[in-house]
PDB file of N, CA and C in Angstrom:
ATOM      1  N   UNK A   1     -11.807 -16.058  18.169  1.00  0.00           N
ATOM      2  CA  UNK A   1     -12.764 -15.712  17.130  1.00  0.00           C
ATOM      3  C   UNK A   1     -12.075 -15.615  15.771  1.00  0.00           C
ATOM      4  N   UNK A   2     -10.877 -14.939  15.846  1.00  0.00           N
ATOM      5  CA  UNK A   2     -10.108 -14.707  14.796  1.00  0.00           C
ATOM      6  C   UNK A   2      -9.928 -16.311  13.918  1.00  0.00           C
ATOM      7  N   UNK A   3      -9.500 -17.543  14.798  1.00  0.00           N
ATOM      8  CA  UNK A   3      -8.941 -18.651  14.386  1.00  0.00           C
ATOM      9  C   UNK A   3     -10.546 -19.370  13.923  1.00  0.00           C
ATOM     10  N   UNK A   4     -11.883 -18.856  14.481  1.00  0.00           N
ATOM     11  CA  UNK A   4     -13.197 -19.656  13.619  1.00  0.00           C
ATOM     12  C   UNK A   4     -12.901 -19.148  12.076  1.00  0.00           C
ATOM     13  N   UNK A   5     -12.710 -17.288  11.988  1.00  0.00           N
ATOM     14  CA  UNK A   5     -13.057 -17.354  10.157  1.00  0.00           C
ATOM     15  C   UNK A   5     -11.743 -18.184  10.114  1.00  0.00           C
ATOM     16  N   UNK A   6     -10.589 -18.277  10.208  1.00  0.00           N
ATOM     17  CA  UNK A   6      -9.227 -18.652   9.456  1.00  0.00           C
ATOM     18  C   UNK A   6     -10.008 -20.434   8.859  1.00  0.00           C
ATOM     19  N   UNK A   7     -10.608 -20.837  10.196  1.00  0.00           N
ATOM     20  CA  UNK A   7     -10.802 -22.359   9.877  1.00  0.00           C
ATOM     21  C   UNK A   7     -12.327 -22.360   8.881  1.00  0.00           C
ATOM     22  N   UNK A   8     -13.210 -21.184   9.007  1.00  0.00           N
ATOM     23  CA  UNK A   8     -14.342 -21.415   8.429  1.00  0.00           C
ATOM     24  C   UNK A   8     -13.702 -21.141   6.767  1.00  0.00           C
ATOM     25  N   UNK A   9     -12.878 -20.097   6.456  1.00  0.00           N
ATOM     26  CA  UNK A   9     -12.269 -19.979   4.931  1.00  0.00           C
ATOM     27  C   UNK A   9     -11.227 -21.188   4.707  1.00  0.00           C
ATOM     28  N   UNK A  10     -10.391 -21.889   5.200  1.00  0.00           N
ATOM     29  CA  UNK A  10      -9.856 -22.663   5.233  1.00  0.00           C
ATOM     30  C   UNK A  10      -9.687 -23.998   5.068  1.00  0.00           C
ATOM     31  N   UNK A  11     -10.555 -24.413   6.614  1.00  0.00           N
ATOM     32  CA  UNK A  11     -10.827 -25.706   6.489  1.00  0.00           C
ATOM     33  C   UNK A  11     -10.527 -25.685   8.270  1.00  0.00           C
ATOM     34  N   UNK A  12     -11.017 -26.948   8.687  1.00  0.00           N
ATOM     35  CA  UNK A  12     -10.440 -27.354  10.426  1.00  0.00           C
ATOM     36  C   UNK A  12      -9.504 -27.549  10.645  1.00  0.00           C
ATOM     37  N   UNK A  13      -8.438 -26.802  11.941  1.00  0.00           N
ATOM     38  CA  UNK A  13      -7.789 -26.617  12.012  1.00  0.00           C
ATOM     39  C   UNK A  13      -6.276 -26.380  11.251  1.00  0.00           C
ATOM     40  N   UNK A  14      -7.158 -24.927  10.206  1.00  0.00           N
ATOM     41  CA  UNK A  14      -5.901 -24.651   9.222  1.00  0.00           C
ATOM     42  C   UNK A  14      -6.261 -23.221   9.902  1.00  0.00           C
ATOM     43  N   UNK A  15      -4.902 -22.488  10.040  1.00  0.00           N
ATOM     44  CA  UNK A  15      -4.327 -21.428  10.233  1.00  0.00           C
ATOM     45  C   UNK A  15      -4.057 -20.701   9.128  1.00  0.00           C
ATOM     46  N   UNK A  16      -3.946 -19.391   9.075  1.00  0.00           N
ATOM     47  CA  UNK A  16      -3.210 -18.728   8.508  1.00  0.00           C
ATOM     48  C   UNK A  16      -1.225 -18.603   8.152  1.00  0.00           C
ATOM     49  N   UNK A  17      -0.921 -19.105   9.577  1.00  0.00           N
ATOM     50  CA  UNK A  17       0.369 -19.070  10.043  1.00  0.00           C
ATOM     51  C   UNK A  17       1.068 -20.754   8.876  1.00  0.00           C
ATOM     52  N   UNK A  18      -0.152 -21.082   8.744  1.00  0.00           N
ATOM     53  CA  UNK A  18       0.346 -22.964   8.024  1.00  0.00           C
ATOM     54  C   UNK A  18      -0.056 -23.110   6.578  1.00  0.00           C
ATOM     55  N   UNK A  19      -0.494 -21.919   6.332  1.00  0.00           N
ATOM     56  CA  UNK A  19      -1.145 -21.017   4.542  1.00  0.00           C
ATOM     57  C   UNK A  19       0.587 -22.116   3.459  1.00  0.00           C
ATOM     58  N   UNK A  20       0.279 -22.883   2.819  1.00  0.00           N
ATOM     59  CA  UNK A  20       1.598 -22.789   1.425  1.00  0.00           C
ATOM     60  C   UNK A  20       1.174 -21.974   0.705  1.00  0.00           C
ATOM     61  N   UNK A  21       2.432 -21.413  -0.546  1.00  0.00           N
ATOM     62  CA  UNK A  21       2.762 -20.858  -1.287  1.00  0.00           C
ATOM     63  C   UNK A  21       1.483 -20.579  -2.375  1.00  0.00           C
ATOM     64  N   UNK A  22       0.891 -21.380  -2.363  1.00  0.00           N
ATOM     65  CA  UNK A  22      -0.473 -21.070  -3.446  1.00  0.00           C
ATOM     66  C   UNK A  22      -1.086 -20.635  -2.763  1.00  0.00           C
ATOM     67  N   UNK A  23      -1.968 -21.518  -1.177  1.00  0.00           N
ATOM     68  CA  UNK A  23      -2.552 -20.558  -0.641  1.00  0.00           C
ATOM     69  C   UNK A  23      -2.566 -19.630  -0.218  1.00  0.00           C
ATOM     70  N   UNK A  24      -1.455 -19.184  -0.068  1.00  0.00           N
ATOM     71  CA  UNK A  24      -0.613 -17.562  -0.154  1.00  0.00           C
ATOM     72  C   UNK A  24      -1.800 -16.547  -0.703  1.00  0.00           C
ATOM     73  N   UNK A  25      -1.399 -17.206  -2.219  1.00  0.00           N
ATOM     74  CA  UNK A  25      -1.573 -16.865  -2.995  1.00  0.00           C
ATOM     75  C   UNK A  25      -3.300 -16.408  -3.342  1.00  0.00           C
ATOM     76  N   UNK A  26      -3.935 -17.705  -3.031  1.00  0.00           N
ATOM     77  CA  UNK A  26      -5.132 -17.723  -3.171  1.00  0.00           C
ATOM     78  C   UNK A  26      -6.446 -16.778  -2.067  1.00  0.00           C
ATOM     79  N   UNK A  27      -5.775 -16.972  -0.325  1.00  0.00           N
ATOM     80  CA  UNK A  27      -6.433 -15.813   0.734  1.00  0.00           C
ATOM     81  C   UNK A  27      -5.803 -14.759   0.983  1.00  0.00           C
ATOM     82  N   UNK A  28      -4.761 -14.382   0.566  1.00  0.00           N
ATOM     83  CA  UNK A  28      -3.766 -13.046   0.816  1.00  0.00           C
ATOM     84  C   UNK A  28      -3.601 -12.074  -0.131  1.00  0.00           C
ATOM     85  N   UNK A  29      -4.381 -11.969  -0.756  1.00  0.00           N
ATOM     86  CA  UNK A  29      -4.154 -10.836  -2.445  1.00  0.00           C
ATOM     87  C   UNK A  29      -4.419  -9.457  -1.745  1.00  0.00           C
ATOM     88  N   UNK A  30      -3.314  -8.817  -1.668  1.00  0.00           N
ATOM     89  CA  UNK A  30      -3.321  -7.547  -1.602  1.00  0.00           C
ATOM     90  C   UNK A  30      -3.747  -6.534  -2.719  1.00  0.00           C
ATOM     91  N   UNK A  31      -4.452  -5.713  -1.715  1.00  0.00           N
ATOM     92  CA  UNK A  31      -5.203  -4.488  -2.979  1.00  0.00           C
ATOM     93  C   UNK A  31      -3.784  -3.818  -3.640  1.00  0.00           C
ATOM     94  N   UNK A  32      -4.556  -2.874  -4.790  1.00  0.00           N
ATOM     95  CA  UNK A  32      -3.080  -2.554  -5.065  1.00  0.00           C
ATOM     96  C   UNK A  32      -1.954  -1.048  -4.667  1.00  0.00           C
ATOM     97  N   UNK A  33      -2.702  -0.590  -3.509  1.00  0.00           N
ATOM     98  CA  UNK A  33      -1.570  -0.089  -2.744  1.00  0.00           C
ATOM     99  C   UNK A  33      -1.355  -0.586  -1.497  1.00  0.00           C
ATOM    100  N   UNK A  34      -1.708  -1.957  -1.363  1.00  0.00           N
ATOM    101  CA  UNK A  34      -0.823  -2.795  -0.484  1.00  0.00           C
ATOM    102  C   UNK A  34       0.144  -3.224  -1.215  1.00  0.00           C
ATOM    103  N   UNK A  35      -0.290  -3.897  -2.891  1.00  0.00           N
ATOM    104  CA  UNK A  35       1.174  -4.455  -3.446  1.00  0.00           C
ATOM    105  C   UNK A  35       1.957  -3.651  -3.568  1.00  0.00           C
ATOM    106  N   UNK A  36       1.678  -2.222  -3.905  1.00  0.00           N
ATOM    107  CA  UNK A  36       2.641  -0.999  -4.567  1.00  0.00           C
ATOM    108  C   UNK A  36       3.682  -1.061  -2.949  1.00  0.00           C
ATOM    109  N   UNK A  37       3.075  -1.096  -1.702  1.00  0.00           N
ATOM    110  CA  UNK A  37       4.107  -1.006  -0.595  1.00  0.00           C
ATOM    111  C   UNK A  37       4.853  -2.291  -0.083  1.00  0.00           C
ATOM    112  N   UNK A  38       4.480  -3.319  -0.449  1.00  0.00           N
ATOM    113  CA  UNK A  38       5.554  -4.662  -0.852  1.00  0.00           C
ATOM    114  C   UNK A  38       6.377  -4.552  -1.868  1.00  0.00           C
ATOM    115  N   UNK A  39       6.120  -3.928  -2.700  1.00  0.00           N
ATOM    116  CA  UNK A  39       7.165  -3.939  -3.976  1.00  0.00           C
ATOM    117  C   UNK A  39       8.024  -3.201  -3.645  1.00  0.00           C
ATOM    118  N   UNK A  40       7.592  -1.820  -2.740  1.00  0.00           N
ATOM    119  CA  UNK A  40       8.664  -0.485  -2.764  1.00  0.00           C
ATOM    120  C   UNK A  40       9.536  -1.679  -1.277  1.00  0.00           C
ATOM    121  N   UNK A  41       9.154  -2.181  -0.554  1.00  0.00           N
ATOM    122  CA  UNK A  41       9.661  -2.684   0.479  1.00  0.00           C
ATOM    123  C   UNK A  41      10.845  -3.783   0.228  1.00  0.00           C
ATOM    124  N   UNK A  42      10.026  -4.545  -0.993  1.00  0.00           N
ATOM    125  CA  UNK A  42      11.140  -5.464  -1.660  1.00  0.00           C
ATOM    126  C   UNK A  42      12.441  -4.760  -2.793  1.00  0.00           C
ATOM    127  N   UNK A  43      12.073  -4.017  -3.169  1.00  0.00           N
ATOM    128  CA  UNK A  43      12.865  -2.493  -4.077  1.00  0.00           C
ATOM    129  C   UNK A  43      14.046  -2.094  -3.388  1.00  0.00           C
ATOM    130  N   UNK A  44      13.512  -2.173  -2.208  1.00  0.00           N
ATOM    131  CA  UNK A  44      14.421  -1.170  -0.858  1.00  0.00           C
ATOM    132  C   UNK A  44      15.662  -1.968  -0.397  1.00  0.00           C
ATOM    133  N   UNK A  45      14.867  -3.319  -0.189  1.00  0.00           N
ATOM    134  CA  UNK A  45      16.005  -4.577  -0.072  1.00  0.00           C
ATOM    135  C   UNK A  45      15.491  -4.828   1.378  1.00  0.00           C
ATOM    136  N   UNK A  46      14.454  -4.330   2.142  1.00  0.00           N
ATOM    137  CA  UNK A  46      13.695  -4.352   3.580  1.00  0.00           C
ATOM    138  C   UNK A  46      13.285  -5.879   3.162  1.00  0.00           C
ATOM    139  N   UNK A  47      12.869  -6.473   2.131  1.00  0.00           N
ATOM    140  CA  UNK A  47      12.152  -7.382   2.081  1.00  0.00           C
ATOM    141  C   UNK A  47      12.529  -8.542   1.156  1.00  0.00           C
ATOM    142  N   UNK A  48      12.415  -9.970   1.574  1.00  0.00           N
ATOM    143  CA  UNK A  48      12.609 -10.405   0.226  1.00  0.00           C
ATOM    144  C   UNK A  48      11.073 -11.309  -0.058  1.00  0.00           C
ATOM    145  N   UNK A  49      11.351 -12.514  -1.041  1.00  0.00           N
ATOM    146  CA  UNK A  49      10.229 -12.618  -1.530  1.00  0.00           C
ATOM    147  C   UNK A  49       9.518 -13.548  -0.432  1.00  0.00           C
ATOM    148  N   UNK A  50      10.534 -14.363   0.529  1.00  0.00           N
ATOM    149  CA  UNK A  50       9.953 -15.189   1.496  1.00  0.00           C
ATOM    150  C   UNK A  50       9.270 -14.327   2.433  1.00  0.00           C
ATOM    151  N   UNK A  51       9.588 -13.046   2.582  1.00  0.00           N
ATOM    152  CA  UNK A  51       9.432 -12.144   3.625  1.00  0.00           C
ATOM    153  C   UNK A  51       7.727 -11.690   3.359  1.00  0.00           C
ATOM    154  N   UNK A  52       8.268 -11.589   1.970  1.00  0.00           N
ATOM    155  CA  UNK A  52       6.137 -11.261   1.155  1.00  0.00           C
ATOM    156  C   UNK A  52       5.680 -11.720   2.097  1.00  0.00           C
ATOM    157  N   UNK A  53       5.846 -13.135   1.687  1.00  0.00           N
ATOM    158  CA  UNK A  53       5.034 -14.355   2.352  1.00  0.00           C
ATOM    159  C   UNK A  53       4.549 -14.386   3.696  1.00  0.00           C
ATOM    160  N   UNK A  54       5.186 -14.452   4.525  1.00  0.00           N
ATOM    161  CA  UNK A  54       5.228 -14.177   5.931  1.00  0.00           C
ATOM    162  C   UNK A  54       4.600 -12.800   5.961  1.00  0.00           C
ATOM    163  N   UNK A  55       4.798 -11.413   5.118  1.00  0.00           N
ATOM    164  CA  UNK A  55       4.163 -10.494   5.889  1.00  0.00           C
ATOM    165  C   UNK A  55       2.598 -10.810   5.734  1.00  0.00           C
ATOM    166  N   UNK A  56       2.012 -11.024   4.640  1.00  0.00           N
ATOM    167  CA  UNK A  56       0.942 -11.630   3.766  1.00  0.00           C
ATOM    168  C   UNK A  56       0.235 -12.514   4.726  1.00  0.00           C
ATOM    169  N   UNK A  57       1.071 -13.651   5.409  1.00  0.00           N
ATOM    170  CA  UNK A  57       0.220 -14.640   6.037  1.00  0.00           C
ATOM    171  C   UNK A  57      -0.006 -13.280   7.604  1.00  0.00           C
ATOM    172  N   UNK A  58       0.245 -12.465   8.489  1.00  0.00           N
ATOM    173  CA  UNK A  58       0.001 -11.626   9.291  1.00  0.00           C
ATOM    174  C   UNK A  58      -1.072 -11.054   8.958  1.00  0.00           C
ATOM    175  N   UNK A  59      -0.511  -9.741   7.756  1.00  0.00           N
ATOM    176  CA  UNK A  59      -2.077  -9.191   7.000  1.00  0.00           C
ATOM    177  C   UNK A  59      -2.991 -10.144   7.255  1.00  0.00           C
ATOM    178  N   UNK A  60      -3.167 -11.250   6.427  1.00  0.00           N
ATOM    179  CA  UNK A  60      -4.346 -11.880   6.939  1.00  0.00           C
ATOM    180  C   UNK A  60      -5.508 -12.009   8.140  1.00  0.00           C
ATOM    181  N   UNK A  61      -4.272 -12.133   8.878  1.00  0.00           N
ATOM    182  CA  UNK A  61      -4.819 -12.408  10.623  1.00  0.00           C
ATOM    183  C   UNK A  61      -5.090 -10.791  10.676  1.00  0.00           C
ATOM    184  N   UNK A  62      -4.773 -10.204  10.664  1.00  0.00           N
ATOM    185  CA  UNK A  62      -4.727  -8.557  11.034  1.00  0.00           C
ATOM    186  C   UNK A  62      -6.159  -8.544  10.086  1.00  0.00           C
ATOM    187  N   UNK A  63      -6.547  -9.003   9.284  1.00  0.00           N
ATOM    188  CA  UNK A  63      -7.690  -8.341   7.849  1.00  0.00           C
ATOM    189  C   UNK A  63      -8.340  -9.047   9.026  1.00  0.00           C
ATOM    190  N   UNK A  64      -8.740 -10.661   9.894  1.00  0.00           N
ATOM    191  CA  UNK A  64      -9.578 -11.690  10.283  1.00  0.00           C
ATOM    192  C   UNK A  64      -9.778 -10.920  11.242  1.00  0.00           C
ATOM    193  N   UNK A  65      -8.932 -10.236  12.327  1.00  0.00           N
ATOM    194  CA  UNK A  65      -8.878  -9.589  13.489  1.00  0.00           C
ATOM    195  C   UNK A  65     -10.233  -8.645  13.176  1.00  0.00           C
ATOM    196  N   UNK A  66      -9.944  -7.901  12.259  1.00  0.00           N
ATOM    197  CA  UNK A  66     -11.181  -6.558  12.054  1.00  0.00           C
ATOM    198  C   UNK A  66     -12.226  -7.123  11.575  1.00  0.00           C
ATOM    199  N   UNK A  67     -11.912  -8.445  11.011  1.00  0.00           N
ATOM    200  CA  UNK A  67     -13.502  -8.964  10.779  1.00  0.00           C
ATOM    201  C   UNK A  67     -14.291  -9.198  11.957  1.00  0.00           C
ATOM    202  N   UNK A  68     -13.319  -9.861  12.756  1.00  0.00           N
ATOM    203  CA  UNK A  68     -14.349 -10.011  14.105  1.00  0.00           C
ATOM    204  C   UNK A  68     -14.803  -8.781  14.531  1.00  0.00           C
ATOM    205  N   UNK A  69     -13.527  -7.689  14.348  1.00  0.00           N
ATOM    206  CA  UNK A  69     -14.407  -6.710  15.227  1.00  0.00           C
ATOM    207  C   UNK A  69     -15.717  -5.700  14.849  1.00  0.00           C
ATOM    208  N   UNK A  70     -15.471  -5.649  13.064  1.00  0.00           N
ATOM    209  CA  UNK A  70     -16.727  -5.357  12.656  1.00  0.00           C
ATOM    210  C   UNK A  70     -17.758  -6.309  11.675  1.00  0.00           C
ATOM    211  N   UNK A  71     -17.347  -7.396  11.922  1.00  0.00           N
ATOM    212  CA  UNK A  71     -18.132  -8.132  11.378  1.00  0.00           C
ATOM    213  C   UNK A  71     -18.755  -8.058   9.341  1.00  0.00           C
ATOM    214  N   UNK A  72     -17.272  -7.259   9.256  1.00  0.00           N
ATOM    215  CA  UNK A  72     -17.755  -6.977   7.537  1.00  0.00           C
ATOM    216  C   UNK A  72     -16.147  -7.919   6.910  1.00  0.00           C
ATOM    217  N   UNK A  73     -16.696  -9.044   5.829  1.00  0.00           N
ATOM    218  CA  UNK A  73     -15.728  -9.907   5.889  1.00  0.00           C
ATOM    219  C   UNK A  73     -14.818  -8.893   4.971  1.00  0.00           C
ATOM    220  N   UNK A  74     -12.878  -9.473   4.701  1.00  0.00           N
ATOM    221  CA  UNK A  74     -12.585  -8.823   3.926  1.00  0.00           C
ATOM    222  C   UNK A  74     -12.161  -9.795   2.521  1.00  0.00           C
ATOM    223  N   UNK A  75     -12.117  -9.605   1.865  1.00  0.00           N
ATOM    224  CA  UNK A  75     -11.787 -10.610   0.575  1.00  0.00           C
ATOM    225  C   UNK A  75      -9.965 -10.399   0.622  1.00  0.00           C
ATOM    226  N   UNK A  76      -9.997  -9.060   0.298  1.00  0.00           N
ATOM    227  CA  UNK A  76      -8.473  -8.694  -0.030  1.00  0.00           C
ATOM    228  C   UNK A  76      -7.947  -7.546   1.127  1.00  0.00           C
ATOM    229  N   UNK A  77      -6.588  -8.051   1.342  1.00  0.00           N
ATOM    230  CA  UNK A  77      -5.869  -7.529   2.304  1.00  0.00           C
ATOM    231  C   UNK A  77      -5.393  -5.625   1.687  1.00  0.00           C
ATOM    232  N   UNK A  78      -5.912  -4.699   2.591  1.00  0.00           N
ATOM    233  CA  UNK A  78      -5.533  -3.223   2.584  1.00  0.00           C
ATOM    234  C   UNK A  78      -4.405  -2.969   2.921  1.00  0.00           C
ATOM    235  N   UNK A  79      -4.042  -1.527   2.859  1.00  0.00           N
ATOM    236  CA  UNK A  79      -2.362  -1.030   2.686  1.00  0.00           C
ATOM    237  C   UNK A  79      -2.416  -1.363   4.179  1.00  0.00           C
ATOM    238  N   UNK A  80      -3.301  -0.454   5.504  1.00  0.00           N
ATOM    239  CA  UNK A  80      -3.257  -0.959   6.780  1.00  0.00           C
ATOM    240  C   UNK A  80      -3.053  -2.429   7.080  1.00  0.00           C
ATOM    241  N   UNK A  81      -3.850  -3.273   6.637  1.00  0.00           N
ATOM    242  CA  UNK A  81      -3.191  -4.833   7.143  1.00  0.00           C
ATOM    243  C   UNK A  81      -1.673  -4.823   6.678  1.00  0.00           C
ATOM    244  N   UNK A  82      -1.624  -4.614   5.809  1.00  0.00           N
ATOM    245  CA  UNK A  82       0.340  -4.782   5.280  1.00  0.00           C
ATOM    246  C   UNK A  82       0.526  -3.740   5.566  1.00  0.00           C
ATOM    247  N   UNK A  83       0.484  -3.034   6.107  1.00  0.00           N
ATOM    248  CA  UNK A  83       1.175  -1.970   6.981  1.00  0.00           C
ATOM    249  C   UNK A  83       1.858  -2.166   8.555  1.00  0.00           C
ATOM    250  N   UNK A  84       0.711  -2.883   9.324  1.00  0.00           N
ATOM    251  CA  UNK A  84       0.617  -3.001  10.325  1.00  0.00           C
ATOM    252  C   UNK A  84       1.748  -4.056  10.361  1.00  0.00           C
ATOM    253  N   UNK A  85       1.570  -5.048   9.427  1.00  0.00           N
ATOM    254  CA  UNK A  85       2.106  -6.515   9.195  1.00  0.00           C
ATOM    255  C   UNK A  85       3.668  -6.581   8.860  1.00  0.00           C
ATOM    256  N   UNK A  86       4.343  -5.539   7.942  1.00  0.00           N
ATOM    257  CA  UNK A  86       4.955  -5.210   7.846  1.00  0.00           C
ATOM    258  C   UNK A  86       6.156  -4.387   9.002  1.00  0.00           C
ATOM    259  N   UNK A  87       5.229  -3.680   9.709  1.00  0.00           N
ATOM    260  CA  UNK A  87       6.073  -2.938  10.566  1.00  0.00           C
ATOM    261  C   UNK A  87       6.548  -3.501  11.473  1.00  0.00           C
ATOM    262  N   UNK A  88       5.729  -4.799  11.895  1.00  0.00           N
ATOM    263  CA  UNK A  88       6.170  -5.962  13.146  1.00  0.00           C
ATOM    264  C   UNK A  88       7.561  -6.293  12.591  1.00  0.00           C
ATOM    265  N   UNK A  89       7.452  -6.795  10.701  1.00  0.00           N
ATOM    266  CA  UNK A  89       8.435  -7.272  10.479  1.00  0.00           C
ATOM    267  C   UNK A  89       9.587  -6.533  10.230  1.00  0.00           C
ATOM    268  N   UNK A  90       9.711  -5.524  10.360  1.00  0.00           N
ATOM    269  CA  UNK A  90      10.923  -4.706  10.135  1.00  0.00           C
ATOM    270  C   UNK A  90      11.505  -4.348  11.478  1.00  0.00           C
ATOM    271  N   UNK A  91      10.513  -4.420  12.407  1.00  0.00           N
ATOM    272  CA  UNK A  91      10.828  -4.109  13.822  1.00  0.00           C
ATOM    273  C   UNK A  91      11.847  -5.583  14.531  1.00  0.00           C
ATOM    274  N   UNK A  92      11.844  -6.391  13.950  1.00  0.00           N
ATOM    275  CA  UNK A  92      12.351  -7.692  14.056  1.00  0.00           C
ATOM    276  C   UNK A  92      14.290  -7.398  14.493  1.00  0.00           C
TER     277      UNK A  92
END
């Protein structure tokens, strides 16, 4: 269900995981105490800027995940999606 919105915002068979650098840019805009906890993350030296990227393309799937489950779309990714998204990646 998750991979219908990715392809219905997207296009057929586009992923989140296959997002470039603009489209990054363009489905992944974090609110701004999601950015304030990427910045402190990149600050810290936990993160660099490729790392954004990658946490950003997760958030996503994590924001698509709760769409399915409540069916309220999200535009912009919350501190919880980059939270969640984040912690996978530090757990690495």
């Amino acid at each position: 269900a998750a991979r219908a919105v990715q392809e219905r915002r997207q296009g057929p068979g586009r992923l989140n995981a296959t997002l470039r650098p603009a489209e990054v840019e363009r489905w992944c805009e974090p609110d701004p105490a999601a950015s304030a906890l990427l910045a402190a993350s990149c600050d810290s030296g936990h993160l660099t800027a490729r790392g954004v990227g990658r946490v950003l393309r997760v958030a996503r799937t994590v924001a698509d995940l709760a769409e399915v489950h409540d069916g309220r779309e999200r535009r912009t990714l919350d501190v919880g999606h980059v939270k969640l998204a984040l912690g996978w990646r530090l757990d690495e």
